[in-house]
C-alpha atoms as a PDB file:
ATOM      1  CA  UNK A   1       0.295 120.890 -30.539  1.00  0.00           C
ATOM      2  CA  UNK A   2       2.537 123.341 -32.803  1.00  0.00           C
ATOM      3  CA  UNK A   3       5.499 122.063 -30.314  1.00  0.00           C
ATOM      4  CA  UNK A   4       4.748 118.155 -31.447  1.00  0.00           C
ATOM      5  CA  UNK A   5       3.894 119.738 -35.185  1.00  0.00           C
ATOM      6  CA  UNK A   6       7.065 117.214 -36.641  1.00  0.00           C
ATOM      7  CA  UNK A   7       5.958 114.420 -34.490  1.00  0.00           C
ATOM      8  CA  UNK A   8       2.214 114.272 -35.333  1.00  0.00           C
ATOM      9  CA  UNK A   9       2.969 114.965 -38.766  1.00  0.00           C
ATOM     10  CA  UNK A  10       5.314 111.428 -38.505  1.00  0.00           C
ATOM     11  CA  UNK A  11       2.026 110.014 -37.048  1.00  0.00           C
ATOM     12  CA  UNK A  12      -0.323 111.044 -39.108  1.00  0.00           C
ATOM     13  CA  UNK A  13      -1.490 107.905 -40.610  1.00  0.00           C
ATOM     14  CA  UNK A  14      -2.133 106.525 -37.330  1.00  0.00           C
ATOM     15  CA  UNK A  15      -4.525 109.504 -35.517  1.00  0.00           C
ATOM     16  CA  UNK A  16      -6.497 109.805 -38.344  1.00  0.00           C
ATOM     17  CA  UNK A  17      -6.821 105.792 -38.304  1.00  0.00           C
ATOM     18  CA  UNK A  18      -7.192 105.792 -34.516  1.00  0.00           C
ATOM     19  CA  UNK A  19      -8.876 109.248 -33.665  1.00  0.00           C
ATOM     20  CA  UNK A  20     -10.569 109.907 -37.210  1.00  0.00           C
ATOM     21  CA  UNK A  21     -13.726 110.648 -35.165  1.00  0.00           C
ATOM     22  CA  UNK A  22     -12.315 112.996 -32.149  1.00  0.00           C
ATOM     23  CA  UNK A  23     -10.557 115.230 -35.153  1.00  0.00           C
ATOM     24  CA  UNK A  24     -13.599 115.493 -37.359  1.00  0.00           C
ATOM     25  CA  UNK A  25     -15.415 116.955 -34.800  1.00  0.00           C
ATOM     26  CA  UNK A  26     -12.022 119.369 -33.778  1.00  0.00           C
ATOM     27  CA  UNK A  27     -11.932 120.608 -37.026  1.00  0.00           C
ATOM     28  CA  UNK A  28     -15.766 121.010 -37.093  1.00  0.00           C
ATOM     29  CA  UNK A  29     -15.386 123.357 -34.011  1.00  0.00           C
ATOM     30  CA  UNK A  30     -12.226 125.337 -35.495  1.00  0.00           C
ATOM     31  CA  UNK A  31     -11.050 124.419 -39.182  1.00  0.00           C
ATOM     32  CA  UNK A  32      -7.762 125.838 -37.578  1.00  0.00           C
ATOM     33  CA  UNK A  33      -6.582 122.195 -36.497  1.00  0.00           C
ATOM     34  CA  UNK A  34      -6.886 120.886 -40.309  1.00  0.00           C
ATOM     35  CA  UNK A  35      -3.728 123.330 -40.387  1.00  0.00           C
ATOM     36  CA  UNK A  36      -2.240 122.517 -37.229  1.00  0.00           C
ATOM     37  CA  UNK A  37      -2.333 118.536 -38.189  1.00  0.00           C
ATOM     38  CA  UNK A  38      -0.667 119.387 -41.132  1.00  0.00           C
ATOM     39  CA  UNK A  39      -3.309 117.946 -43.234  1.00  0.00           C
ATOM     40  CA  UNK A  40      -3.150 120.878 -45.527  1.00  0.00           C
ATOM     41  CA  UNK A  41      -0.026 119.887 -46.454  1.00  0.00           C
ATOM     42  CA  UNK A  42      -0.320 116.423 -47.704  1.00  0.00           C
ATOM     43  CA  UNK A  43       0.101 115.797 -51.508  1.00  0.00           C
ATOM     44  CA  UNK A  44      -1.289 112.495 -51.792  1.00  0.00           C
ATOM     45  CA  UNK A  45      -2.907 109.994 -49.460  1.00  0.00           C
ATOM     46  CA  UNK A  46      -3.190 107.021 -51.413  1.00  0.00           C
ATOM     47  CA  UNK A  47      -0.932 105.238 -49.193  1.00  0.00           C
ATOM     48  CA  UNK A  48      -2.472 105.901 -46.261  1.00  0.00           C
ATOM     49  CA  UNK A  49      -5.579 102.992 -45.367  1.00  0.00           C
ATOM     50  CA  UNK A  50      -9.018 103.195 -46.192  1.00  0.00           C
ATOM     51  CA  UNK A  51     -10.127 104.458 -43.132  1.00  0.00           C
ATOM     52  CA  UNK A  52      -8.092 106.969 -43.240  1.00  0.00           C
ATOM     53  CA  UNK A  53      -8.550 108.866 -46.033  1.00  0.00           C
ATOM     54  CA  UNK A  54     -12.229 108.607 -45.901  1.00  0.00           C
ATOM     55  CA  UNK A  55     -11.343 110.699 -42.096  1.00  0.00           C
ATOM     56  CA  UNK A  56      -8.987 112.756 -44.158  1.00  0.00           C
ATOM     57  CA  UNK A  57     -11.451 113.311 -47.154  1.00  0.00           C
ATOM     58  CA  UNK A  58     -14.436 114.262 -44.606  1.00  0.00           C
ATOM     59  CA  UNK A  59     -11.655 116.408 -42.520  1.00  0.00           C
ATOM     60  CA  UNK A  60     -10.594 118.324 -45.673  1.00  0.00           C
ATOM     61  CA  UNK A  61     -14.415 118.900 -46.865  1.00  0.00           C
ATOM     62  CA  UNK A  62     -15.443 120.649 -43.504  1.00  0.00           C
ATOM     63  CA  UNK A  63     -11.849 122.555 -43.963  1.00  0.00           C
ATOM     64  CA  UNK A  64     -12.902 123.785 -47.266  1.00  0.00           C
ATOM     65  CA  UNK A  65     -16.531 124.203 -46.509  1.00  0.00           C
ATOM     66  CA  UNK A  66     -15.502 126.598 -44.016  1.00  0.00           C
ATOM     67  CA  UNK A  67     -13.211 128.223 -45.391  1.00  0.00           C
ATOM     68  CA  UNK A  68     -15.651 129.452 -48.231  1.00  0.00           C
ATOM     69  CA  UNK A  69     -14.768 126.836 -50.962  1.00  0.00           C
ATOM     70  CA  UNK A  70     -18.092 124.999 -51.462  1.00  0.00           C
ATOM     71  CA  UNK A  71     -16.829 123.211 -54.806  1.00  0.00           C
ATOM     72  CA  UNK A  72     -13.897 122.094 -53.825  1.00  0.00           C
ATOM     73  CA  UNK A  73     -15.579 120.991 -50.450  1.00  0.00           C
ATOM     74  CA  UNK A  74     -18.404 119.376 -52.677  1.00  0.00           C
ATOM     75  CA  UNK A  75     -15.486 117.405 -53.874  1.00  0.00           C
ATOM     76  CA  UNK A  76     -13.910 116.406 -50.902  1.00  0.00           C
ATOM     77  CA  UNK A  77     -16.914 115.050 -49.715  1.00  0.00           C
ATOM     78  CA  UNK A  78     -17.844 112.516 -52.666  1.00  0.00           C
ATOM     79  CA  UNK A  79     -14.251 111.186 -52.084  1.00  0.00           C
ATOM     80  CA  UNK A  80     -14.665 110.700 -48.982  1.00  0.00           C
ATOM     81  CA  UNK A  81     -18.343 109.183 -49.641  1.00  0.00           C
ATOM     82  CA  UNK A  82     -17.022 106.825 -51.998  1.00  0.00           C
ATOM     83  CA  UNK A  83     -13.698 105.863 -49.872  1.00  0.00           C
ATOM     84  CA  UNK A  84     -16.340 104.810 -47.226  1.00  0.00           C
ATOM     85  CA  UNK A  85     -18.554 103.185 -49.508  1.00  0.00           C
ATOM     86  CA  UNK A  86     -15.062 101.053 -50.341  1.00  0.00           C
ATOM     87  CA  UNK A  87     -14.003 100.367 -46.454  1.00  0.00           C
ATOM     88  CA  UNK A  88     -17.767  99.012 -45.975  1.00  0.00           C
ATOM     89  CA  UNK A  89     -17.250  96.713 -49.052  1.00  0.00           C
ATOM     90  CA  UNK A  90     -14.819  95.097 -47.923  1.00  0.00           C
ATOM     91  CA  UNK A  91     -15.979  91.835 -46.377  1.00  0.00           C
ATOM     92  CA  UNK A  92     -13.181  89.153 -47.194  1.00  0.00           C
ATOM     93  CA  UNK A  93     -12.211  87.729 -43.876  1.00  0.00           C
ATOM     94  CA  UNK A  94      -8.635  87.451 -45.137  1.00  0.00           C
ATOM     95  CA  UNK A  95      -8.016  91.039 -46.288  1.00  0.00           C
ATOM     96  CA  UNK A  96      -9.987  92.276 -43.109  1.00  0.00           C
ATOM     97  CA  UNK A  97      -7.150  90.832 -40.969  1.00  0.00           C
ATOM     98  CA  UNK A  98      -4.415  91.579 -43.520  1.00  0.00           C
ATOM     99  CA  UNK A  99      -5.320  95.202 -42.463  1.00  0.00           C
ATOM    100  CA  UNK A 100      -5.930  95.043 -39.053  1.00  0.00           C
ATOM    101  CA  UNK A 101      -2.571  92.529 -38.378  1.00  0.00           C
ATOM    102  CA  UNK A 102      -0.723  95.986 -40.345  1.00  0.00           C
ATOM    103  CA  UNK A 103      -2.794  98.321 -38.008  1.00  0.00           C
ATOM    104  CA  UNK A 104      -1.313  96.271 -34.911  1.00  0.00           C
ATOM    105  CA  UNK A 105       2.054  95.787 -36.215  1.00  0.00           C
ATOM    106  CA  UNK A 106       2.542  99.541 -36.582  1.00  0.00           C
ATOM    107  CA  UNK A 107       1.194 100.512 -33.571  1.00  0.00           C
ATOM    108  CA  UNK A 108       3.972  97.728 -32.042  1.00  0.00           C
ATOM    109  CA  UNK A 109       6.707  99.629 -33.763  1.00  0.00           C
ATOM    110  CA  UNK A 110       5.302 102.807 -32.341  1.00  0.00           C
ATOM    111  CA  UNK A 111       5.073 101.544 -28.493  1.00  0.00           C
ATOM    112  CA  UNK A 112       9.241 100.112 -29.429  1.00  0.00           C
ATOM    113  CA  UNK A 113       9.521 103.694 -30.299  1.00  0.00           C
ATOM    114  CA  UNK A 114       7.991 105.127 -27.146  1.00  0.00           C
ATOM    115  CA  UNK A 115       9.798 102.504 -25.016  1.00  0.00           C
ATOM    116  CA  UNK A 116      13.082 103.282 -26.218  1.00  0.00           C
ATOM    117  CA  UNK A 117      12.717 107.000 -25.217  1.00  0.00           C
ATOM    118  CA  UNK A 118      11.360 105.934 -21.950  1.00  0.00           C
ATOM    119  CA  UNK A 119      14.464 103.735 -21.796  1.00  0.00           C
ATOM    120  CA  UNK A 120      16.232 106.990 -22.258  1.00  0.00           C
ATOM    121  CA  UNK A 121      14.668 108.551 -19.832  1.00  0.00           C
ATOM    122  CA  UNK A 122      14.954 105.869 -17.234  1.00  0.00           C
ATOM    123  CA  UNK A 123      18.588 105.542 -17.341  1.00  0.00           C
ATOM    124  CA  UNK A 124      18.626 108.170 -14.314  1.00  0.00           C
ATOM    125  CA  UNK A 125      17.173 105.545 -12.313  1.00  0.00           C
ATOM    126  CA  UNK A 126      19.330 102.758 -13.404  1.00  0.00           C
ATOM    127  CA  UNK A 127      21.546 103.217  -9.971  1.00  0.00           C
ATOM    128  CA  UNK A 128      18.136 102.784  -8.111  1.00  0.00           C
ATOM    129  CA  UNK A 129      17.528  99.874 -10.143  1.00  0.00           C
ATOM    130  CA  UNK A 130      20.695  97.813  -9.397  1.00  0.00           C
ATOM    131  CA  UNK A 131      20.354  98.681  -5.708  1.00  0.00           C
ATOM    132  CA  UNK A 132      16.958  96.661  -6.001  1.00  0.00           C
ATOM    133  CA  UNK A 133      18.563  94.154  -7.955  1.00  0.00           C
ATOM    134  CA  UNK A 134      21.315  93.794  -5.414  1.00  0.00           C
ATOM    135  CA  UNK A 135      19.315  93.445  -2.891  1.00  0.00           C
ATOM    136  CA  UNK A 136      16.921  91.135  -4.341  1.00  0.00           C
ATOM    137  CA  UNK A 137      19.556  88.902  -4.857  1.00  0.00           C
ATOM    138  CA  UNK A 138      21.392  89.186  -1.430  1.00  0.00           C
ATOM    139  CA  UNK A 139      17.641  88.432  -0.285  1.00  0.00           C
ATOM    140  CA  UNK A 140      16.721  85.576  -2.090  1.00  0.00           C
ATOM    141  CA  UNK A 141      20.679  84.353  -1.348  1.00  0.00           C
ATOM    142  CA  UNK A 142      19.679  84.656   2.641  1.00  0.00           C
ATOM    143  CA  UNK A 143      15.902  82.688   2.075  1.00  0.00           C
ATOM    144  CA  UNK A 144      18.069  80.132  -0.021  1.00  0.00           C
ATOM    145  CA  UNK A 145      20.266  79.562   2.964  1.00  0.00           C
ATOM    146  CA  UNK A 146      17.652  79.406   5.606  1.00  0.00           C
ATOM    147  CA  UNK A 147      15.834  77.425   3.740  1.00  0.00           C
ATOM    148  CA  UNK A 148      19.076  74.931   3.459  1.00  0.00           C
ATOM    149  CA  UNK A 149      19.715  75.248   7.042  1.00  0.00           C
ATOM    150  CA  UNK A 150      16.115  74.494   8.044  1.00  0.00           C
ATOM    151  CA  UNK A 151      15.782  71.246   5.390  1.00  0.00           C
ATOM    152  CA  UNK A 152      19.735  69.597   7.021  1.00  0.00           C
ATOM    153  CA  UNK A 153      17.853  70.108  10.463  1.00  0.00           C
ATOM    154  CA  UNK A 154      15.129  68.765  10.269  1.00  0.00           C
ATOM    155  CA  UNK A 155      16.921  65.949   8.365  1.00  0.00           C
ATOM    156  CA  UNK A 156      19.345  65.960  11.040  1.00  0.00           C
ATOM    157  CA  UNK A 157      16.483  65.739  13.585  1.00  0.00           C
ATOM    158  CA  UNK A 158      15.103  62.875  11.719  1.00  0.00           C
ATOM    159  CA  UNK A 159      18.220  60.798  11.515  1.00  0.00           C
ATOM    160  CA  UNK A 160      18.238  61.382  15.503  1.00  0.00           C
ATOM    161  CA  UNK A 161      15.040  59.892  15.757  1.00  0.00           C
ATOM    162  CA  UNK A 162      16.016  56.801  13.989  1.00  0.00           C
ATOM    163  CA  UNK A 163      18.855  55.990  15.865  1.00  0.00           C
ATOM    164  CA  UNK A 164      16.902  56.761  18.829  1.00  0.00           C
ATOM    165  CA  UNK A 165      13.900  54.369  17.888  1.00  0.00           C
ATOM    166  CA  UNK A 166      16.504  51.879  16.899  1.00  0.00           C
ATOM    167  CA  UNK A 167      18.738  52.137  20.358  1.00  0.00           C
ATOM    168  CA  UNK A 168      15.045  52.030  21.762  1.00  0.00           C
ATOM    169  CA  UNK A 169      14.467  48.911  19.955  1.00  0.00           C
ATOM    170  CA  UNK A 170      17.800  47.354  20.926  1.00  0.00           C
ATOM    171  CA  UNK A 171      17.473  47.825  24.559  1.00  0.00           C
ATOM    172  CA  UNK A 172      13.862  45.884  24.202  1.00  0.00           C
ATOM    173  CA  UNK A 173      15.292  43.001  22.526  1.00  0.00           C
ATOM    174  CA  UNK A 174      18.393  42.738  25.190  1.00  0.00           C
ATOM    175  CA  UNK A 175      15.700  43.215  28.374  1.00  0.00           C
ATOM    176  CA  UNK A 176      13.501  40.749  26.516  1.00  0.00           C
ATOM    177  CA  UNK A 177      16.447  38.140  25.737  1.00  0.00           C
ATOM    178  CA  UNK A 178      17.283  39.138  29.573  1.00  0.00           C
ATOM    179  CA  UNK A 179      14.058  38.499  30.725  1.00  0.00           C
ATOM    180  CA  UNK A 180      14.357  34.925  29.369  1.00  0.00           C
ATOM    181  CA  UNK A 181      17.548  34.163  30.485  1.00  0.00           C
ATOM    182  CA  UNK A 182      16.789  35.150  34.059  1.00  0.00           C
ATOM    183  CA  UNK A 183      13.323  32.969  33.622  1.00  0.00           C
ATOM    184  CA  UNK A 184      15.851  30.107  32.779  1.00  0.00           C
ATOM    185  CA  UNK A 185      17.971  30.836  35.503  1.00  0.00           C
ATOM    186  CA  UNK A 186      15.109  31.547  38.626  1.00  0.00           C
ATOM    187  CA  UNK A 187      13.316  27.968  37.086  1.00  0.00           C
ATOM    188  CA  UNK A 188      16.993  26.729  37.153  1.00  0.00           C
ATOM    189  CA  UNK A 189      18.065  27.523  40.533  1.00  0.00           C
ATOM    190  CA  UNK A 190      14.123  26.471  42.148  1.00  0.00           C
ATOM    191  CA  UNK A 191      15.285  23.124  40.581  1.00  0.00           C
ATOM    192  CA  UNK A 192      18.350  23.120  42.737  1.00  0.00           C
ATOM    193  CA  UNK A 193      16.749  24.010  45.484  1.00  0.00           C
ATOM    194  CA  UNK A 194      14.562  21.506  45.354  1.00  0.00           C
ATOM    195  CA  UNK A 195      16.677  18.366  44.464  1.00  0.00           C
ATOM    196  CA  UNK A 196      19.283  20.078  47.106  1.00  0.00           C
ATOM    197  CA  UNK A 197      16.551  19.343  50.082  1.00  0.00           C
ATOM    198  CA  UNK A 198      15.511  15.964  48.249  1.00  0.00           C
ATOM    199  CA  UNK A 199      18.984  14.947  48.409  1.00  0.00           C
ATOM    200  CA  UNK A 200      20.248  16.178  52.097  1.00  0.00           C
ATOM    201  CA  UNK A 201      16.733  14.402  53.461  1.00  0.00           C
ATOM    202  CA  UNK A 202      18.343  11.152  51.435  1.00  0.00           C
ATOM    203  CA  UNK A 203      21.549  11.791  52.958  1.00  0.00           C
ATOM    204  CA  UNK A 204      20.105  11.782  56.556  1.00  0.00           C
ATOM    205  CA  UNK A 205      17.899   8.840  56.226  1.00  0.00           C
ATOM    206  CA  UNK A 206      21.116   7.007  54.843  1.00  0.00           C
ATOM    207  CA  UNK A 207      23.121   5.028  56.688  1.00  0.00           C
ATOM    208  CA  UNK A 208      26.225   6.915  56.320  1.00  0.00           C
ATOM    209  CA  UNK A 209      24.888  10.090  57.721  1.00  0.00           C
ATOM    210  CA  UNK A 210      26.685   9.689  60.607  1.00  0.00           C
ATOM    211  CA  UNK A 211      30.211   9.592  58.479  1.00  0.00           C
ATOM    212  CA  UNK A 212      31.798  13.590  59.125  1.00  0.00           C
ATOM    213  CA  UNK A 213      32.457  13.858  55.096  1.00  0.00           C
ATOM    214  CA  UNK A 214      28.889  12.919  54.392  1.00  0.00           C
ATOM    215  CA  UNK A 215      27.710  15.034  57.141  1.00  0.00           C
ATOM    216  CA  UNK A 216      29.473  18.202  56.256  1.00  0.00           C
ATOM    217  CA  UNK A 217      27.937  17.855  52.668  1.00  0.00           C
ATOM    218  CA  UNK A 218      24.332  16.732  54.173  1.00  0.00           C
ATOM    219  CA  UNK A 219      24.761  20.581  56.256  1.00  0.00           C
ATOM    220  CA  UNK A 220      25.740  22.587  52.907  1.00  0.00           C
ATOM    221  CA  UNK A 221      23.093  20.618  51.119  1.00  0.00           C
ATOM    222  CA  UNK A 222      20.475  21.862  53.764  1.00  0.00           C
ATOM    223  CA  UNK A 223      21.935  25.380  53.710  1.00  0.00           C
ATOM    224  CA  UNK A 224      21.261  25.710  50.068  1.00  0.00           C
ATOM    225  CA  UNK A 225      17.591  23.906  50.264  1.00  0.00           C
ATOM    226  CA  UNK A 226      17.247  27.050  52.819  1.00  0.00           C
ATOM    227  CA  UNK A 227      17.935  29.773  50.254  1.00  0.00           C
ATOM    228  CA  UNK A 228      14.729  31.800  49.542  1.00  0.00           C
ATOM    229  CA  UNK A 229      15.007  32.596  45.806  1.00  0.00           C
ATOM    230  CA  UNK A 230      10.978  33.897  45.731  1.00  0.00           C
ATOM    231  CA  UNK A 231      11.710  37.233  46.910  1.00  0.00           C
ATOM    232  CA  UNK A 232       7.934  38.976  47.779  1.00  0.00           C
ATOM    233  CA  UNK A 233       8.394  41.611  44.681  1.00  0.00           C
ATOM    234  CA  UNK A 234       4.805  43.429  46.158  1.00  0.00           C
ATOM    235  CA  UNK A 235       6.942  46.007  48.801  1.00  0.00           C
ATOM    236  CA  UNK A 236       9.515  46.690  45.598  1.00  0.00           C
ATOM    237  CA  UNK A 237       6.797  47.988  43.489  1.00  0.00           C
ATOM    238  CA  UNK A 238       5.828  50.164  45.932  1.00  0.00           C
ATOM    239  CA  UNK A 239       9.280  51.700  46.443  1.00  0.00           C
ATOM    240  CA  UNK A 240       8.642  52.448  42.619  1.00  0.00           C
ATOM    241  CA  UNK A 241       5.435  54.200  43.188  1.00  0.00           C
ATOM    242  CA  UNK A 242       7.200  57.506  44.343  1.00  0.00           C
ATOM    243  CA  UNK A 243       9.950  59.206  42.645  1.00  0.00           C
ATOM    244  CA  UNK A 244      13.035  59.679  45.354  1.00  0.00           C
ATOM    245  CA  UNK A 245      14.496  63.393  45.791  1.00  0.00           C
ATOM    246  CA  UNK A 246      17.902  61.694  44.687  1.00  0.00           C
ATOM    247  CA  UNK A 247      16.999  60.234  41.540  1.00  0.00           C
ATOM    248  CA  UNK A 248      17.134  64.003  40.306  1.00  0.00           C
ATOM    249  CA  UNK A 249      20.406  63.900  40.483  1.00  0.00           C
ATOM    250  CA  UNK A 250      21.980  65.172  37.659  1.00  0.00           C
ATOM    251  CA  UNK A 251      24.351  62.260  37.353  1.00  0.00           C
ATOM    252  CA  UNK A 252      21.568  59.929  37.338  1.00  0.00           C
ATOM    253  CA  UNK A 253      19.505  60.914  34.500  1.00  0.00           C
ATOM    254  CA  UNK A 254      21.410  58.993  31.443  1.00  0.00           C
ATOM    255  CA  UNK A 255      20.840  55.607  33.173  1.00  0.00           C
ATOM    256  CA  UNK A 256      17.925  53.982  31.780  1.00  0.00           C
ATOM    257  CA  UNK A 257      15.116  52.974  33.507  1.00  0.00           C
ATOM    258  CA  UNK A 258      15.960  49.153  34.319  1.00  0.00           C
ATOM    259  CA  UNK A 259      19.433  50.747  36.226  1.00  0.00           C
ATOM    260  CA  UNK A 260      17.182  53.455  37.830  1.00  0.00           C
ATOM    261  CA  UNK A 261      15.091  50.606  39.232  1.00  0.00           C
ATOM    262  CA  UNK A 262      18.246  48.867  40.118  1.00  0.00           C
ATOM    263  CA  UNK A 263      19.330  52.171  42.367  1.00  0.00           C
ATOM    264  CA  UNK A 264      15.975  52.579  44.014  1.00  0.00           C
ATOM    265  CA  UNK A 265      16.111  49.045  45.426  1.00  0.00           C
ATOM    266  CA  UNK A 266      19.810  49.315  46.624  1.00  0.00           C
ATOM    267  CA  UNK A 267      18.702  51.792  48.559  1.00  0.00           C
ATOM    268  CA  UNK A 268      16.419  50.520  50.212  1.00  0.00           C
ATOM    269  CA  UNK A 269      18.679  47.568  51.066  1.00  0.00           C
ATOM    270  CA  UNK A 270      17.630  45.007  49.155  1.00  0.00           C
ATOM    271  CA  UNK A 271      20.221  42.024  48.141  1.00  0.00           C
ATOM    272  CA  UNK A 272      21.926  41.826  44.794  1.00  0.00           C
ATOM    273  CA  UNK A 273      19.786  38.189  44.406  1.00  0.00           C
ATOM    274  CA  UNK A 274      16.219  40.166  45.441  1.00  0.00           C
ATOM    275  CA  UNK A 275      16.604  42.641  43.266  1.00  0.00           C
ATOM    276  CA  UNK A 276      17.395  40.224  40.307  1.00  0.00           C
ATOM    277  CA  UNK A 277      14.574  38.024  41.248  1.00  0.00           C
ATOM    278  CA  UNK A 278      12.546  40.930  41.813  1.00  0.00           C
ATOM    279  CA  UNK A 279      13.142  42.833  38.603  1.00  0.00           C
ATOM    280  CA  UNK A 280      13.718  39.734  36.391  1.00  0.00           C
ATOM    281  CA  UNK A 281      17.099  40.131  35.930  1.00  0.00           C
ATOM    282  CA  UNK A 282      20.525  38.400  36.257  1.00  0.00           C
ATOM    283  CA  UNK A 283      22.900  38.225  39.188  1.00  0.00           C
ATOM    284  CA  UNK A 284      25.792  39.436  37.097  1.00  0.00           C
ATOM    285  CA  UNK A 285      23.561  42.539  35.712  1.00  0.00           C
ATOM    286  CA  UNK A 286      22.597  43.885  39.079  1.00  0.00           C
ATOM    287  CA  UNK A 287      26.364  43.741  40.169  1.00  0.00           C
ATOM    288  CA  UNK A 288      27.357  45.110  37.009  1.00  0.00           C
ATOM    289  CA  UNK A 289      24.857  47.713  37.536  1.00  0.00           C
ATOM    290  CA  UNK A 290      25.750  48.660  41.033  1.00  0.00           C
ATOM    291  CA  UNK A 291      29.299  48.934  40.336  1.00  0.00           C
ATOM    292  CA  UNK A 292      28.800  51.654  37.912  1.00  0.00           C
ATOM    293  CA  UNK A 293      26.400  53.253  40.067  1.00  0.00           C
ATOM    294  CA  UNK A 294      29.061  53.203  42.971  1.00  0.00           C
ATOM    295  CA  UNK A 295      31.409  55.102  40.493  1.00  0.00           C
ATOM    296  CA  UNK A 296      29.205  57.165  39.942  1.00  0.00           C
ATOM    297  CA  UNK A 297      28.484  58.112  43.899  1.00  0.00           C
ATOM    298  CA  UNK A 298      31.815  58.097  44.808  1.00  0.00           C
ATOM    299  CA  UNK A 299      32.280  61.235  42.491  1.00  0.00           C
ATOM    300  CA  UNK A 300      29.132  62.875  44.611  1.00  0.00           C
ATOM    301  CA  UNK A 301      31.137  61.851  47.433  1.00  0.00           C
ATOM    302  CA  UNK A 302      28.687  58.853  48.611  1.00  0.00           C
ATOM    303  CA  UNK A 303      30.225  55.876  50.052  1.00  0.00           C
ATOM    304  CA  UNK A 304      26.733  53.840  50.761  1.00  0.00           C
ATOM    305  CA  UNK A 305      23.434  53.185  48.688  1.00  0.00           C
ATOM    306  CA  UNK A 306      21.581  54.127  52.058  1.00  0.00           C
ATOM    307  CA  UNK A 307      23.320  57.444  52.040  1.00  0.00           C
ATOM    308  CA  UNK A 308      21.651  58.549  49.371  1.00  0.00           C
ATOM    309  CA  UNK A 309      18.142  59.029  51.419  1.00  0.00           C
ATOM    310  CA  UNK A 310      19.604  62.411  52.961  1.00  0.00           C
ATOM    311  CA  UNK A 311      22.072  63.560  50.351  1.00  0.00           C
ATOM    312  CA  UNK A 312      21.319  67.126  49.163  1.00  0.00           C
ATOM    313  CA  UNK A 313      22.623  68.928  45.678  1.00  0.00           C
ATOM    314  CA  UNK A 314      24.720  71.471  46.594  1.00  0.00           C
ATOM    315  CA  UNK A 315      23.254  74.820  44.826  1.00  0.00           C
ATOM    316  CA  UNK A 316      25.039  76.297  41.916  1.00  0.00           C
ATOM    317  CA  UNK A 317      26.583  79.357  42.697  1.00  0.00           C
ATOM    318  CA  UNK A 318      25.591  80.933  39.992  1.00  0.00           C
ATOM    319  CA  UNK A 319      21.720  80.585  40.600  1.00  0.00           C
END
């Protein structure tokens, strides 16, 4: 305590307002503290609150008392009995806080006090302290940038899944509009068909069958009456049933499924005109179709659709 003797006698005002109690009964136990407080000291304490000269009063009567002086003790005590008799008179609301908003804002200028000499002290630590900083901020930098990184792909993935849908959507509406057309087409050709045989059994019954011109056309109307158009589509969906060993080929697998279908039945030997019929499609499509997927073999080294059945990948060299 004698080493803090200039600070406690700064904060005197405040322990006896604070610890008025703990110091009564320290100086009831030795009067030596009374000293070591500096309370002996003091020449007035009219300035100091209520509270605390009532402690101080009561703190210098025990001094006294024990040191022999009963009068001036006697003394003490009455002062301090009628400082206390003041502090419980006081009952106006307003003064009560008056006091107590003093009591807090002193005790605030205090804890500034103590913080600036921690401050002080601290500034030992202040390399520590930007290292943290630093590294807080190349930290929250890093989660900034994975956070970026993670929102412009999932945008990214999101923008793919558009254009996929709307490609999807696309290729519907063309296989639809297809599907029409070759409806138009198969009803178109039947009808040709049909007023082809009508017309060569006219012909014959006519009585200029017998003329070569008229007979040549009677024999190409008769060949085109003869042209099966309703292709049985039953053993074509059951080529689709089982997935061939060559449609994983690697060069196979961006055609969609339409051309896939188109492949399968080439192989298998079908006719440009069955597979249209039997798919739904048009003549030009098909051809279309298998000239791409000719390009396509001819860069496996495939000349014929039927070769496919018993071509093998060749094994990376690597694996």
């Amino acid at each position: 305590l004698l080493c803090f003797l200039t600070e406690i006698k700064r904060h005197q005002t405040i322990i006896l307002t604070k610890f008025g109690g703990g110091l009564v009964k320290l100086v009831e136990q030795d009067p030596r503290y009374f000293e070591v407080f500096g309370l002996d000291t003091l020449s007035s304490v009219e300035r100091f609150p209520l509270y605390a000269q009532y402690v101080y009063f009561k703190l210098k009567g025990n001094y006294l008392l024990e040191s022999g002086n009963i009068m001036a003790s006697l003394g003490a005590t009455q002062k301090a009995l009628n400082t206390w008799e003041v502090y419980n008179g006081i009952n106006d609301s307003i003064k009560l806080a008056d006091t107590k908003n003093s009591i807090a804002l002193v005790e605030l200028e205090e804890r500034l006090k103590i913080s600036n000499r921690e401050l002080e002290f601290s500034k030992e630590k202040e390399g520590q302290s930007k290292v943290i900083i630093g590294l807080f901020v190349i930290t929250t930098f890093i989660l900034l940038m994975l956070g970026y990184l993670i929102y412009t792909n999932r945008t990214q993935r999101i923008q793919y899944a558009e254009l996929q849908l709307r490609l999807k959507t696309k290729e519907a509406e063309h296989l639809s509009s297809e599907s029409r057309l070759n409806s138009r087409i198969t009803s178109l050709s039947n009808i040709i068909i049909k007023k082809s045989k009508e017309l060569a059994n006219t012909i014959k019954s006519g009585p200029y069958s017998k003329e070569p011109e008229i007979y040549v056309v009677q024999k190409e109307l008769e060949r085109m009456s003869m042209i099966d158009v309703a292709v049985n589509s039953e053993p074509a969906q059951h080529t689709f049933d089982q997935v061939p060993e060559y449609m994983n080929i690697a060069q196979f697998s961006d055609f969609s499924e339409t051309q896939r279908r188109v492949l399968v039945l080439s192989v298998e030997n079908y006719k440009p005109k069955e597979i249209a019929t039997t798919l739904n499609l048009s003549y030009a499509y098909v051809r279309n179709v298998q000239s791409k997927l000719r390009k396509t073999m001819s860069e496996l080294g495939i000349e014929q659709f039927s070769d496919l059945k018993n071509y093998k990948e060749p094994i990376n060299s690597n694996e």
